[in-house]
N, C-alpha and C. Protein backbone atom coordinates (compact mmCIF):
# COMPACT_ATOMS: atom_id res chain seq x y z
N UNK A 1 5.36 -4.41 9.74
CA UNK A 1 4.24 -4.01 8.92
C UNK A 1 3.02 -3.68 9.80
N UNK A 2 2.65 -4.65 11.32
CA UNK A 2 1.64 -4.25 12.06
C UNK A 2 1.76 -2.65 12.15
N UNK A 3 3.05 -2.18 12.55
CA UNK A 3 2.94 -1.15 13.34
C UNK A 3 2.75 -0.07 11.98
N UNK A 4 2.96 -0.19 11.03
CA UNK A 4 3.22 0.79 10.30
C UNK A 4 1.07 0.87 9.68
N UNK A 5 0.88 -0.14 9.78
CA UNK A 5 -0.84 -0.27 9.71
C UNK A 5 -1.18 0.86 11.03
N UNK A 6 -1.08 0.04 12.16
CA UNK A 6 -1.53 0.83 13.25
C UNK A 6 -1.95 2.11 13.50
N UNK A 7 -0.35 2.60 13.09
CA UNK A 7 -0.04 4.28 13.10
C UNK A 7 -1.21 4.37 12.01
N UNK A 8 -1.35 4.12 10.76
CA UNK A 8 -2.22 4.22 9.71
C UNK A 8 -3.45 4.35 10.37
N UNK A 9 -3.77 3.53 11.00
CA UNK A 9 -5.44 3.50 11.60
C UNK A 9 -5.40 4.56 12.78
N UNK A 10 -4.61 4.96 13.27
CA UNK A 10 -4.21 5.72 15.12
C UNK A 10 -4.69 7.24 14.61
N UNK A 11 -3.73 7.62 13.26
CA UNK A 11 -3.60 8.59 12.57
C UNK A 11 -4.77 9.85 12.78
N UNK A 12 -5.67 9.30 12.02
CA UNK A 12 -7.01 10.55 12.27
C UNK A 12 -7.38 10.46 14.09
N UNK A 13 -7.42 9.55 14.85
CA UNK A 13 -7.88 9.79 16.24
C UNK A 13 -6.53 11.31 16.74
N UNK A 14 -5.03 10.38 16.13
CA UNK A 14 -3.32 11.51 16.95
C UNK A 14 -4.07 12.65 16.94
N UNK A 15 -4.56 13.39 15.48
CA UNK A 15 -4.73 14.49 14.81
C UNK A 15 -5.67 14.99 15.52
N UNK A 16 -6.74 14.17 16.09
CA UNK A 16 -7.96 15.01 16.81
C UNK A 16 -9.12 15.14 15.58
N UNK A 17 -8.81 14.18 14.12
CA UNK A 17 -10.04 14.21 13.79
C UNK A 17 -11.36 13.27 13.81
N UNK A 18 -11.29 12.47 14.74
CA UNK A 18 -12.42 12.17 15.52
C UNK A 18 -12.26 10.87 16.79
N UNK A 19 -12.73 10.51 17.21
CA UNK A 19 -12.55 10.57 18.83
C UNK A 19 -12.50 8.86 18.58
N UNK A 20 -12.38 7.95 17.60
CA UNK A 20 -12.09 6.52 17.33
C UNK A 20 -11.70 6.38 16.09
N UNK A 21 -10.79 5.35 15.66
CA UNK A 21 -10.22 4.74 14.31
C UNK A 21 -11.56 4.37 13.57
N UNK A 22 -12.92 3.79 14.21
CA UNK A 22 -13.69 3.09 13.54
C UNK A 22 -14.45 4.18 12.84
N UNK A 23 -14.54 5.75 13.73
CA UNK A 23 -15.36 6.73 12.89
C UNK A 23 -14.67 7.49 11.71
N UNK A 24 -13.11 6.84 11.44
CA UNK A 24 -13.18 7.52 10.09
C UNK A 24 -13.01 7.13 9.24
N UNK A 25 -13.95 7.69 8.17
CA UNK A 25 -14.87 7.08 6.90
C UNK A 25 -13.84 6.67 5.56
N UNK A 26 -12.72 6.90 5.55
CA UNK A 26 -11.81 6.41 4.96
C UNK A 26 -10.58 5.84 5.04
N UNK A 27 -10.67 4.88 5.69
CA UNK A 27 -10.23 4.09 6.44
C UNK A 27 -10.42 2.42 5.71
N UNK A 28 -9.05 1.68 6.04
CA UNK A 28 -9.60 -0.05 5.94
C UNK A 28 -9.49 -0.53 7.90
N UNK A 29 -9.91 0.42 8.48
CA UNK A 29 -10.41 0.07 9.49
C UNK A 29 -11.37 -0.66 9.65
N UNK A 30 -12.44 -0.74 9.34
CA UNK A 30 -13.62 -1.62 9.32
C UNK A 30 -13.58 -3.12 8.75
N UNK A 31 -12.56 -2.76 7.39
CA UNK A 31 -12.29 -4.29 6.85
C UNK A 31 -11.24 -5.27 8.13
N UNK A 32 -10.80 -4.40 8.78
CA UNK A 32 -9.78 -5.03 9.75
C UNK A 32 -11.13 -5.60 11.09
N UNK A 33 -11.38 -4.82 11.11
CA UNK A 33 -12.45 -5.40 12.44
C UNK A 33 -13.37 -6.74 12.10
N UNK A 34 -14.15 -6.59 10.67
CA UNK A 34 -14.88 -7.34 9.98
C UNK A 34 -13.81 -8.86 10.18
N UNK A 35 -12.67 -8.58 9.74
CA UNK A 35 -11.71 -9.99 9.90
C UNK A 35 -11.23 -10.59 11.12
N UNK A 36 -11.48 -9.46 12.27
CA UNK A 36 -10.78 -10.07 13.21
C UNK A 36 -10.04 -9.75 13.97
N UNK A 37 -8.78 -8.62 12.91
CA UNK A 37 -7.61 -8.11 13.49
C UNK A 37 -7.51 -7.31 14.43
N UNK A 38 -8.65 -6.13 14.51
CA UNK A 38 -8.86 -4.84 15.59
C UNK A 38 -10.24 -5.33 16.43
N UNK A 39 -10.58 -5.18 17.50
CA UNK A 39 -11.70 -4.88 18.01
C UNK A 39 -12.70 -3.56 17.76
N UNK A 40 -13.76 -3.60 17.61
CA UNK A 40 -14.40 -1.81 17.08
C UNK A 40 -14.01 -1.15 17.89
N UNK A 41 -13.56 -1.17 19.47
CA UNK A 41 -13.33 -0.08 20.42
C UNK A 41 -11.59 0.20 19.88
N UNK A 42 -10.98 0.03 19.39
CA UNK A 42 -9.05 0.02 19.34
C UNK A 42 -8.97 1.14 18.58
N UNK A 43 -8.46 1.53 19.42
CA UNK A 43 -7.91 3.12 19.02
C UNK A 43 -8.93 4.27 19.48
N UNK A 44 -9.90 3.76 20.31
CA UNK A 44 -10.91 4.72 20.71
C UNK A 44 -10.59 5.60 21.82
N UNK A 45 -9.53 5.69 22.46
CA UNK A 45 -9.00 6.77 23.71
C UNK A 45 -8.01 7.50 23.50
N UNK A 46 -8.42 8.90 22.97
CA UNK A 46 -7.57 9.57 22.46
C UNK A 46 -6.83 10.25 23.71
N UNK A 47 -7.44 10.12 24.82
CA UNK A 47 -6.86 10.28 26.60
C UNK A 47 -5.43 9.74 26.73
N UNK A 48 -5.29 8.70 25.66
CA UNK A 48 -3.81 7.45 25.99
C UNK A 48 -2.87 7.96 25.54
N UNK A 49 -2.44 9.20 25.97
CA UNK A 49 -1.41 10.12 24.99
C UNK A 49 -0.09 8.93 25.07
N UNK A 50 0.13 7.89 25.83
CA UNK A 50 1.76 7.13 25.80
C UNK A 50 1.41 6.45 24.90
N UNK A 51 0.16 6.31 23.93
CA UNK A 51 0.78 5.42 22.38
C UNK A 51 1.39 5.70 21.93
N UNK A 52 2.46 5.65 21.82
CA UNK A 52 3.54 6.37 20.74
C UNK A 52 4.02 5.51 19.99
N UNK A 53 3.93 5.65 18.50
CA UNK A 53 4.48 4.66 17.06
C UNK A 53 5.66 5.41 16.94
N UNK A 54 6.53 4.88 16.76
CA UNK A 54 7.72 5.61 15.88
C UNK A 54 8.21 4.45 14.57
């Protein structure tokens, strides 16, 4: 289930629509950070092309 979240949050950075998980606005990214689970920087290097979810 983590990973299938992940990809969920990774999603708009893969695509190139904006340059961190935390800047997009529809997202439960923020509720995840607020709790604990993500740090605000995770998912912020869209440079890391070897994340790969499958």
């Amino acid at each position: 289930m983590e990973r299938h979240v992940d990809y969920i949050h990774f999603n708009p950075v893969k695509h190139g629509l904006v340059d961190a998980a935390s800047a997009w606005p529809y997202s439960t990214f923020a509720r995840y950070v607020r709790e604990g689970i993500y740090t605000p920087d995770w998912g912020g290097n869209p440079a890391c092309d070897d994340m790969k979810f499958e």
